[in-house]
Structures are given as structure tokens and as C-alpha cells.
PDB file of N, CA and C in Angstrom:
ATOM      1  N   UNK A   1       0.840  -1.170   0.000  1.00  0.00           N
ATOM      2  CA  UNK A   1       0.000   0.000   0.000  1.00  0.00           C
ATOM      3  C   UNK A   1       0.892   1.242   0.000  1.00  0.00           C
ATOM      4  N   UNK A   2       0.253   2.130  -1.022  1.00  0.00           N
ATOM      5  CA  UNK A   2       1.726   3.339  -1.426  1.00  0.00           C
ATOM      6  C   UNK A   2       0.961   4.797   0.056  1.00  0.00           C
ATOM      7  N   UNK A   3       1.936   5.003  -0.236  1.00  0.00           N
ATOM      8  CA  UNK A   3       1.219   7.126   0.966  1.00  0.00           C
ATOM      9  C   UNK A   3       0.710   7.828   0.097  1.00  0.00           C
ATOM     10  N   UNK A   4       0.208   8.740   0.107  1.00  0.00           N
ATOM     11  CA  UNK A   4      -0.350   9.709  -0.341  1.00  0.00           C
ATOM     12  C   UNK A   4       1.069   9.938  -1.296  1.00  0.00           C
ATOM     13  N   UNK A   5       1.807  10.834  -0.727  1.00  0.00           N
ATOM     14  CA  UNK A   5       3.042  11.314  -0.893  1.00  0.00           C
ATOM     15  C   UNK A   5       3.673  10.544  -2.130  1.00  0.00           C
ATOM     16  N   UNK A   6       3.667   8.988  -1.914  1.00  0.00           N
ATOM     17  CA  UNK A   6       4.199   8.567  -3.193  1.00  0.00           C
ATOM     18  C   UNK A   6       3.083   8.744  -4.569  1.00  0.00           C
ATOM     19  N   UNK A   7       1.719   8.262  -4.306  1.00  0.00           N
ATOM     20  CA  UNK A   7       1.248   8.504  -5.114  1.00  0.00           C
ATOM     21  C   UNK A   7       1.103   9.781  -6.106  1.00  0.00           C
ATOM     22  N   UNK A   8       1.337  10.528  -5.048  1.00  0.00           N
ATOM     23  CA  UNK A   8       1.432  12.276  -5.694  1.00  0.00           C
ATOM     24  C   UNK A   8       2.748  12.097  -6.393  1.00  0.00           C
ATOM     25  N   UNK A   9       4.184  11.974  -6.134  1.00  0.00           N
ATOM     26  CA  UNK A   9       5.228  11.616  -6.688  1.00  0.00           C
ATOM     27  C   UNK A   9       5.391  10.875  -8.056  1.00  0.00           C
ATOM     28  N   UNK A  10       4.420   9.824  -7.992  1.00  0.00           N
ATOM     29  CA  UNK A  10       4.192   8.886  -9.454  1.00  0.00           C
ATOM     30  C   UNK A  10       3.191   9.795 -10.412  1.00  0.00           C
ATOM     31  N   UNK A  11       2.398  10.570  -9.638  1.00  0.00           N
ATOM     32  CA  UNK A  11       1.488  11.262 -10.692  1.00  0.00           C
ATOM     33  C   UNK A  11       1.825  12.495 -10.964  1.00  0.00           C
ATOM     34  N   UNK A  12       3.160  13.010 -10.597  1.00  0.00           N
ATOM     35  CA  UNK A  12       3.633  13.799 -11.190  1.00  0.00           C
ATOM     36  C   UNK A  12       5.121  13.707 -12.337  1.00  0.00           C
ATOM     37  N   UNK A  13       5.319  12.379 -12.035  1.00  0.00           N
ATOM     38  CA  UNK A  13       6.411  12.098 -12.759  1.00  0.00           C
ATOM     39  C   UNK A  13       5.698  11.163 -13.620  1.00  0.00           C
ATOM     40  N   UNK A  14       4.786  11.240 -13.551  1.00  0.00           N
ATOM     41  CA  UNK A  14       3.664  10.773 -14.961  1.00  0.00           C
ATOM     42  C   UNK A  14       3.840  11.541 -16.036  1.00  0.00           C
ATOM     43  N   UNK A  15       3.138  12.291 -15.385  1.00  0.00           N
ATOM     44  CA  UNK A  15       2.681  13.743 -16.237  1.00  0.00           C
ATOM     45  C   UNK A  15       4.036  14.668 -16.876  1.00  0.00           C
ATOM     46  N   UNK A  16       5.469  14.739 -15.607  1.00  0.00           N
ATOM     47  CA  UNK A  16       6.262  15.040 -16.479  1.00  0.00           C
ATOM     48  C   UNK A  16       6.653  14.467 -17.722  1.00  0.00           C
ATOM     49  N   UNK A  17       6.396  12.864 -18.172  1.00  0.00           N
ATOM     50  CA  UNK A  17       6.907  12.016 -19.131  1.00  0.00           C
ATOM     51  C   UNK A  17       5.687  12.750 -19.780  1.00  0.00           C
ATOM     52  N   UNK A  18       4.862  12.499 -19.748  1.00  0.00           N
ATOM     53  CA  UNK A  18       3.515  12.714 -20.860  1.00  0.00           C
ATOM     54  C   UNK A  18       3.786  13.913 -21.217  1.00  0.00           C
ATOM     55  N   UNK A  19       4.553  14.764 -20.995  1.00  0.00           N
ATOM     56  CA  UNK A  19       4.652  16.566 -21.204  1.00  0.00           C
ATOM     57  C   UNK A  19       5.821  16.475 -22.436  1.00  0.00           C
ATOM     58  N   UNK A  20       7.114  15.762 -21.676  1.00  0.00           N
ATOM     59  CA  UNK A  20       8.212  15.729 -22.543  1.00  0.00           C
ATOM     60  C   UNK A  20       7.449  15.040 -23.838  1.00  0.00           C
ATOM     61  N   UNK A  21       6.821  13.812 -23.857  1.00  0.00           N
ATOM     62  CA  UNK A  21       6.681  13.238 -25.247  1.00  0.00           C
ATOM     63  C   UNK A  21       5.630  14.298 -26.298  1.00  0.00           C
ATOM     64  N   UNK A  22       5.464  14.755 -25.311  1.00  0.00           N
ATOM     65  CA  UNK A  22       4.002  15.533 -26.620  1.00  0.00           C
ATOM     66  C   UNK A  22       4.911  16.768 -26.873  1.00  0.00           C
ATOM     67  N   UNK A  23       5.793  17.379 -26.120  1.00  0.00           N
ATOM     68  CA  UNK A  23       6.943  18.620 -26.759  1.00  0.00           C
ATOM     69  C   UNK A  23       7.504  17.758 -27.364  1.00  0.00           C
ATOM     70  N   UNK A  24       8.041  16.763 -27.460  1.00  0.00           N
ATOM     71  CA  UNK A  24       9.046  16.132 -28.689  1.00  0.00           C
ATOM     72  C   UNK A  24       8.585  15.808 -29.607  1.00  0.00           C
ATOM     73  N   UNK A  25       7.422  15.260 -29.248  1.00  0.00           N
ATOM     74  CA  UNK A  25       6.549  14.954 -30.791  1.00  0.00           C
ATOM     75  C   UNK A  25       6.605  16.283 -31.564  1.00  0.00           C
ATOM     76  N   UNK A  26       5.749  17.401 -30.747  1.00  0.00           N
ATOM     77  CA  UNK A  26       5.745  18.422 -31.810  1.00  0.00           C
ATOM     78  C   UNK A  26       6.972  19.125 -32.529  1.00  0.00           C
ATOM     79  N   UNK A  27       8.699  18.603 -31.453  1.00  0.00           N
ATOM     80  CA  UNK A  27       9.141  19.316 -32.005  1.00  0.00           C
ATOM     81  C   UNK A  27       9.354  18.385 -33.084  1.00  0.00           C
ATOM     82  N   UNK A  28       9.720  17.335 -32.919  1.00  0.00           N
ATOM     83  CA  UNK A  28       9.853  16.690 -34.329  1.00  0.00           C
ATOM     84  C   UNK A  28       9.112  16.830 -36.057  1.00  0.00           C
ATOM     85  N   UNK A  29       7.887  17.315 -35.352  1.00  0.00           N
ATOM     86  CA  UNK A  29       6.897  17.421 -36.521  1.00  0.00           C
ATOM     87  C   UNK A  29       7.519  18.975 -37.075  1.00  0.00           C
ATOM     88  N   UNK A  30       7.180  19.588 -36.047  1.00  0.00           N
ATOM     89  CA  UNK A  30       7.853  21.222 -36.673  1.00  0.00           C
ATOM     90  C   UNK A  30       9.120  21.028 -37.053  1.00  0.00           C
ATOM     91  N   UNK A  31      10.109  20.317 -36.817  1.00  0.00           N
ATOM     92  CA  UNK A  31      11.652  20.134 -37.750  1.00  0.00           C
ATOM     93  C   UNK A  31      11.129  19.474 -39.112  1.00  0.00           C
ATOM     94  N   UNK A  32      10.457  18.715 -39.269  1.00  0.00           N
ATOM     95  CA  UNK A  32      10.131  18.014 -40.665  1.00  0.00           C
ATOM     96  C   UNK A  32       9.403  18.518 -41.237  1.00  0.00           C
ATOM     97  N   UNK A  33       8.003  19.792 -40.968  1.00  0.00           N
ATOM     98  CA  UNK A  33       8.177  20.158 -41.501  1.00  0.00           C
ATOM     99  C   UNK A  33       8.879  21.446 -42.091  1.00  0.00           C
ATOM    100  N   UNK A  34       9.375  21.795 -41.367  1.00  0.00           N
ATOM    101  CA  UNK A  34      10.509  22.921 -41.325  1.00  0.00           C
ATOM    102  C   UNK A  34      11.337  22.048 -42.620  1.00  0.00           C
ATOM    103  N   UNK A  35      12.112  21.311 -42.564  1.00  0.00           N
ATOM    104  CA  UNK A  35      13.150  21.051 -43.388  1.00  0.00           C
ATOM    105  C   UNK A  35      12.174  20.452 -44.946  1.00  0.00           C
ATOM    106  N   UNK A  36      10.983  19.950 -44.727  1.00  0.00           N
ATOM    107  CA  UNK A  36      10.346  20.145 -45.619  1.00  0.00           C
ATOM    108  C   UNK A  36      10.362  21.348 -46.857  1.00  0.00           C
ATOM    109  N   UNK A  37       9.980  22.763 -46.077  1.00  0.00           N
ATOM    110  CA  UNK A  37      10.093  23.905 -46.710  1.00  0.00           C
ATOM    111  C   UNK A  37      11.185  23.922 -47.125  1.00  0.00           C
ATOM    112  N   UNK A  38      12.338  24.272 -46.384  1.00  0.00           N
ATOM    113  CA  UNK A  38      13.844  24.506 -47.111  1.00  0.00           C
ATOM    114  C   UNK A  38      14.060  23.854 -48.195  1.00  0.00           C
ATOM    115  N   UNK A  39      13.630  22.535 -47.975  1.00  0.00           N
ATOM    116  CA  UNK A  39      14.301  21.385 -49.152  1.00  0.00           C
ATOM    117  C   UNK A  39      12.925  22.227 -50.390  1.00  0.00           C
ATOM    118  N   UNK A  40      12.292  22.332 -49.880  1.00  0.00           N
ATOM    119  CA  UNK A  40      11.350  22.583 -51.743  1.00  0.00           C
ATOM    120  C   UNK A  40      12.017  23.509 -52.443  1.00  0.00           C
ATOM    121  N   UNK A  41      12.503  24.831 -51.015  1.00  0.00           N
ATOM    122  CA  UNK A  41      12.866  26.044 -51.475  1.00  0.00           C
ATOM    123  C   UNK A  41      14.123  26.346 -52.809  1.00  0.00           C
ATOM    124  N   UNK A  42      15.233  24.971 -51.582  1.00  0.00           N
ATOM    125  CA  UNK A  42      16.134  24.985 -52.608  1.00  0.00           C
ATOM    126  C   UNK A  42      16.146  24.279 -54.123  1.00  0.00           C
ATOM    127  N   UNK A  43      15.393  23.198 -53.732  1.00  0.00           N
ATOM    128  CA  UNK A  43      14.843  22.559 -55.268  1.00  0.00           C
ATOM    129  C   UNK A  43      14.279  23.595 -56.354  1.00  0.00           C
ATOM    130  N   UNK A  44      13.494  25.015 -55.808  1.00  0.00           N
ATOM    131  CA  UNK A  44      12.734  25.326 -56.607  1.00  0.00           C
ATOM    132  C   UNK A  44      14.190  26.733 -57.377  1.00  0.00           C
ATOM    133  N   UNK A  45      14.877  27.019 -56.411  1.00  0.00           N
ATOM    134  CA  UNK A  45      15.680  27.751 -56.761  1.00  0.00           C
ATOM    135  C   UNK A  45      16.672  27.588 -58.043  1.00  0.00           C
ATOM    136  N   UNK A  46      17.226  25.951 -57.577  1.00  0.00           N
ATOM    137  CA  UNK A  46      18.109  25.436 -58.332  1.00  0.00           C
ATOM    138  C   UNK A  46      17.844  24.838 -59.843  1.00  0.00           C
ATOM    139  N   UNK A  47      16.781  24.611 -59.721  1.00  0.00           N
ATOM    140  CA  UNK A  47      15.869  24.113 -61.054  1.00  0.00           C
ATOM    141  C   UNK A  47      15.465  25.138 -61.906  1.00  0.00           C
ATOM    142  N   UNK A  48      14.917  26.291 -61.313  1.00  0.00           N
ATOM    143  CA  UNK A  48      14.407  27.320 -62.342  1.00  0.00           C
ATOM    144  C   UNK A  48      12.874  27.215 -62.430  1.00  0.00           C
ATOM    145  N   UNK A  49      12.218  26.018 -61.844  1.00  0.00           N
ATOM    146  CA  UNK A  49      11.053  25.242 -61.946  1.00  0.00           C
ATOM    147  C   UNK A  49       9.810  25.829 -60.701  1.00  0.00           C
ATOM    148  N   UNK A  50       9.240  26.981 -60.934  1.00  0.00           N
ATOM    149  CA  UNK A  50       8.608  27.645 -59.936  1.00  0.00           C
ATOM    150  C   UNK A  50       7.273  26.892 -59.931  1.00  0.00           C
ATOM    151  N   UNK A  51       6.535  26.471 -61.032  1.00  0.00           N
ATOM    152  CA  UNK A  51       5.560  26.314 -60.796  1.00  0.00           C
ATOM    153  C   UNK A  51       4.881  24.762 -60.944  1.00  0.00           C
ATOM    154  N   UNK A  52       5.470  23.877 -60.028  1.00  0.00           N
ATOM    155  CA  UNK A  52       5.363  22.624 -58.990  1.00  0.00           C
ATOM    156  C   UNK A  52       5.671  22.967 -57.958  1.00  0.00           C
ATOM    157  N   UNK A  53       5.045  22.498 -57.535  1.00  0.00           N
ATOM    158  CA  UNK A  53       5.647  22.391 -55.663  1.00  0.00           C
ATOM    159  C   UNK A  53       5.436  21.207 -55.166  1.00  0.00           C
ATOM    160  N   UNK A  54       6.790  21.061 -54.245  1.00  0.00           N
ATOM    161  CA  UNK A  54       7.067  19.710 -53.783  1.00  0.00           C
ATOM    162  C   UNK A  54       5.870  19.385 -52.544  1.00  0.00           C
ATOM    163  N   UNK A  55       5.987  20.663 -52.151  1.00  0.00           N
ATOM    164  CA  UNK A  55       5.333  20.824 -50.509  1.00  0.00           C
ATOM    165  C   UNK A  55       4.585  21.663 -50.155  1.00  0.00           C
ATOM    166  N   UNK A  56       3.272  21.564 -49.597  1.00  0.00           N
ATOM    167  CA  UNK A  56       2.466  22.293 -49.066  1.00  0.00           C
ATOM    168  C   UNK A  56       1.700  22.462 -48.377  1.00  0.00           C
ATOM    169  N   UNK A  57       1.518  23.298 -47.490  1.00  0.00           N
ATOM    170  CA  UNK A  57       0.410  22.734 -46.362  1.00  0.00           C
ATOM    171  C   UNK A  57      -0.619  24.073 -45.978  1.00  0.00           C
ATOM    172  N   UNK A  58      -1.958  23.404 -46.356  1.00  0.00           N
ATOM    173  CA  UNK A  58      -2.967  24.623 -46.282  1.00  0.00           C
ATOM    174  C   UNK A  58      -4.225  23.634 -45.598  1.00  0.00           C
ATOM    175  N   UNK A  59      -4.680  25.106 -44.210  1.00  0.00           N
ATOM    176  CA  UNK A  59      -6.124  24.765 -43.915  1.00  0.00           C
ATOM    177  C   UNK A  59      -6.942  25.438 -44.413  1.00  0.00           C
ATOM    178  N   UNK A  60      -8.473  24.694 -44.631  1.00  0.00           N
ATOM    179  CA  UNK A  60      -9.472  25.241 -45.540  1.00  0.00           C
ATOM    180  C   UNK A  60     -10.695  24.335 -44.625  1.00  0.00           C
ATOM    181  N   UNK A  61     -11.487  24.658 -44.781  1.00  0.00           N
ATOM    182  CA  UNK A  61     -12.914  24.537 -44.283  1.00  0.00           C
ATOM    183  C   UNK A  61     -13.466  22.658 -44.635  1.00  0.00           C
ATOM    184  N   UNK A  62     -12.551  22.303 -45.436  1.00  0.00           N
ATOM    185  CA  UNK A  62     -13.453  20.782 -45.604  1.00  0.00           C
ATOM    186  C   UNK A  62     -11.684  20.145 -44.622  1.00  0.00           C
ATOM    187  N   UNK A  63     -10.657  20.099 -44.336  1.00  0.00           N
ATOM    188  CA  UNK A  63      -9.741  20.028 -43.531  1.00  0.00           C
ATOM    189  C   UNK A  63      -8.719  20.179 -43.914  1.00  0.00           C
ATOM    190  N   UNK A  64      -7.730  19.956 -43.515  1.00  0.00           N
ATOM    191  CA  UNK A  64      -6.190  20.175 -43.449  1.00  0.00           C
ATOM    192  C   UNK A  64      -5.630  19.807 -45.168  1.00  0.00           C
ATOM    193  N   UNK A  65      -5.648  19.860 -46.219  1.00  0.00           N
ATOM    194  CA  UNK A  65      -4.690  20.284 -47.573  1.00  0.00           C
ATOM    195  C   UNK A  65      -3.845  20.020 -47.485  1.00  0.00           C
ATOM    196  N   UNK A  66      -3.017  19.235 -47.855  1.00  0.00           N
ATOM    197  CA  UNK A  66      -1.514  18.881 -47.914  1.00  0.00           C
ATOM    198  C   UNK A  66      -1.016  18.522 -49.356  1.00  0.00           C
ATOM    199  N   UNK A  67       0.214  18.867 -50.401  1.00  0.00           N
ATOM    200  CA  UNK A  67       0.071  18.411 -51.316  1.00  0.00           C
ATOM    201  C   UNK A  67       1.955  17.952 -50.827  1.00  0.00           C
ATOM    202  N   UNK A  68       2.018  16.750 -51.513  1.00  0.00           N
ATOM    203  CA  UNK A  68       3.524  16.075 -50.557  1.00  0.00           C
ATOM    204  C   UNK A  68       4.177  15.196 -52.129  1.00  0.00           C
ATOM    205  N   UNK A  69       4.614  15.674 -53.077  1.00  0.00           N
ATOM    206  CA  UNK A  69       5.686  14.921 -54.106  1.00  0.00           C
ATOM    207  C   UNK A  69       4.548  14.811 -55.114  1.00  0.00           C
ATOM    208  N   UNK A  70       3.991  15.366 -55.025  1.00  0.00           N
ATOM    209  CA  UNK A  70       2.584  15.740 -56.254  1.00  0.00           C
ATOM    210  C   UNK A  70       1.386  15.276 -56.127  1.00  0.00           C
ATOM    211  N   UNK A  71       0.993  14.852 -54.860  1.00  0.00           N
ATOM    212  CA  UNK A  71       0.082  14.220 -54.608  1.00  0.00           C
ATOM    213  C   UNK A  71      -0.497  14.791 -53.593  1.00  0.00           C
ATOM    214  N   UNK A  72      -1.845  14.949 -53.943  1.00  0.00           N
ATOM    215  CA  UNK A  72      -2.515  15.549 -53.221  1.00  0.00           C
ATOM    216  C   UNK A  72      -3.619  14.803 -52.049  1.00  0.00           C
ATOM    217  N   UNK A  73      -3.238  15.050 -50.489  1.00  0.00           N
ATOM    218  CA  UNK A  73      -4.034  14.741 -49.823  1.00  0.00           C
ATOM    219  C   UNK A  73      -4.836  15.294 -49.154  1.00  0.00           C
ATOM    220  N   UNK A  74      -6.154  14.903 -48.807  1.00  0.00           N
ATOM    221  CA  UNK A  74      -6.906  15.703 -47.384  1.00  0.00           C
ATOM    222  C   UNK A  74      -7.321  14.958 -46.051  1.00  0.00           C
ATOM    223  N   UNK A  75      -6.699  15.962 -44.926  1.00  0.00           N
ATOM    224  CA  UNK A  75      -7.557  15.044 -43.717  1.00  0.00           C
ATOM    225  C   UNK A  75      -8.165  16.016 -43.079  1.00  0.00           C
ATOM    226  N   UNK A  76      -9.540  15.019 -43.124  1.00  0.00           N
ATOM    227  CA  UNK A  76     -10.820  15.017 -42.676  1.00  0.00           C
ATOM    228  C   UNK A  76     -10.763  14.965 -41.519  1.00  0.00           C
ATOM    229  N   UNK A  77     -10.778  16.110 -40.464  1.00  0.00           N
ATOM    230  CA  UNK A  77     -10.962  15.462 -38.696  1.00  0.00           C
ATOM    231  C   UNK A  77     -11.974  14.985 -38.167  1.00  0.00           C
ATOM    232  N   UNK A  78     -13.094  16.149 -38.441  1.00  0.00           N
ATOM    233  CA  UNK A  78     -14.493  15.954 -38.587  1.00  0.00           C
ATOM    234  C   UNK A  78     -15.280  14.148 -39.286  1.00  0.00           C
ATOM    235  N   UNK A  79     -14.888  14.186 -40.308  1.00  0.00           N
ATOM    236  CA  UNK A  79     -15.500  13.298 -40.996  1.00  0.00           C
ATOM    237  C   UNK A  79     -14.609  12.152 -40.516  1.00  0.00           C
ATOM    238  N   UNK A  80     -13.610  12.132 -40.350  1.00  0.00           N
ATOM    239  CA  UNK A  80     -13.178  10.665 -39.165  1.00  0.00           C
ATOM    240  C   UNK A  80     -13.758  10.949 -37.734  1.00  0.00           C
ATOM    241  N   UNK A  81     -13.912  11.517 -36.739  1.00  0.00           N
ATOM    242  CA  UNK A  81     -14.881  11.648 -36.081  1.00  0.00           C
ATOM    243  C   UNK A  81     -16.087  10.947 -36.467  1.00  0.00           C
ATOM    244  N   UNK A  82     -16.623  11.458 -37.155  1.00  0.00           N
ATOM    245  CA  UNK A  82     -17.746  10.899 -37.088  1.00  0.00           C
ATOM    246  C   UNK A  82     -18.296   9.334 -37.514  1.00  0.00           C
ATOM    247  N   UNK A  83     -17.175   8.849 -38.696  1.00  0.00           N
ATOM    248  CA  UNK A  83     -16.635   7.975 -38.957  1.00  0.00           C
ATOM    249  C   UNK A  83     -16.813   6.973 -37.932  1.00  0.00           C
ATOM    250  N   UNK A  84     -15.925   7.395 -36.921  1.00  0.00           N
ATOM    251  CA  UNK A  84     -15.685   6.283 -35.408  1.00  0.00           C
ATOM    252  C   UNK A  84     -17.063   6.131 -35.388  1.00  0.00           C
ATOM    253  N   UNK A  85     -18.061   7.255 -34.558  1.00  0.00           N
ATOM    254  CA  UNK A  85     -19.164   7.572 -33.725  1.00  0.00           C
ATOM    255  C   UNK A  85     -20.481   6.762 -34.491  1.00  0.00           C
ATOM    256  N   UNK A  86     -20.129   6.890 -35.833  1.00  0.00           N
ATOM    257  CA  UNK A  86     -20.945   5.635 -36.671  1.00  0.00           C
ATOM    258  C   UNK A  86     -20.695   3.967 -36.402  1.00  0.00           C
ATOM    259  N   UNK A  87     -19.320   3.949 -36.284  1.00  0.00           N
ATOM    260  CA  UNK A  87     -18.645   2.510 -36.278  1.00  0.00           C
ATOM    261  C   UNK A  87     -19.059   1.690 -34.536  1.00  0.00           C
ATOM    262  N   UNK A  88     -18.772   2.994 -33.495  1.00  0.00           N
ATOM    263  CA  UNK A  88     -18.946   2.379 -32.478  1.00  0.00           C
ATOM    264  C   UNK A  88     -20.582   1.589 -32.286  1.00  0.00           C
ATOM    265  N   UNK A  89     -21.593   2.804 -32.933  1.00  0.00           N
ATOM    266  CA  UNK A  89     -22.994   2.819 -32.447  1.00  0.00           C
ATOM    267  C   UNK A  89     -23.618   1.295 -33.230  1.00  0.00           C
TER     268      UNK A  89
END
């Protein structure tokens, strides 16, 4: 049987781990796509070739726009949401 004291101790050194992973996640995501941009930038420089783009990332009202090596994707937050909320019921 733990004390108070430890339990408070484990649930804060919980929460510190759960803090670090979700700042690393994001920073990771913001370096990739950070180096994302650069790398198109210099591709687009060195080529002469302005009008492709390797990389892009736009929000718009049906969701998140991404176009990634010419291919164009969309994610739906909403419509996976609801997705689940259909699947569970």
C-alpha cells in the first residue's frame, strides 16, 4: 500500500513524461516540416522550376490540404470523427 506522498510523486512524474513526449513529438513534426520547406525552397531555386511544388500545407474549411511529391491529400478530422461515432454505435 503506497502514501499519499508517493502517489502524488508517481502522478507527477507521470505527467512530467507525458509533457516531454508531446513537446518532442511536436518538435519533431515542426523540424520536418521545417526542413520540408527549405528542401522545396532549394529545389525550386536550383531548377528554375517555380511552378510545382514539392510541398504544401494549407487549412481550408473541408480540412487540413496537404500536397507532398505531387500528390494531393486531405484530412478530414471531422468526418473521421464521425466515422468512429458511426462505427462504435
Amino acid at each position: 500500500m503506497e502514501t499519499r506522498i508517493e502517489r502524488n510523486r508517481k502522478r507527477k512524474k507521470y505527467k512530467k513524461r507525458a509533457f516531454f513526449k508531446f513537446f518532442l513529438l511536436i518538435l519533431c513534426l515542426s523540424f520536418f516540416v521545417f526542413g520540408l520547406m527549405v528542401t522545396e525552397d532549394s529545389i525550386q531555386e536550383l531548377t528554375c522550376v517555380e511552378s510545382q511544388r514539392m510541398f504544401s500545407l494549407g487549412l481550408k474549411e473541408s480540412g487540413l490540404h496537404m500536397q507532398l511529391f505531387g500528390k494531393n491529400y486531405v484530412l478530414d478530422f471531422m468526418g473521421f470523427v464521425k466515422n468512429i461515432i458511426k462505427i462504435i454505435k
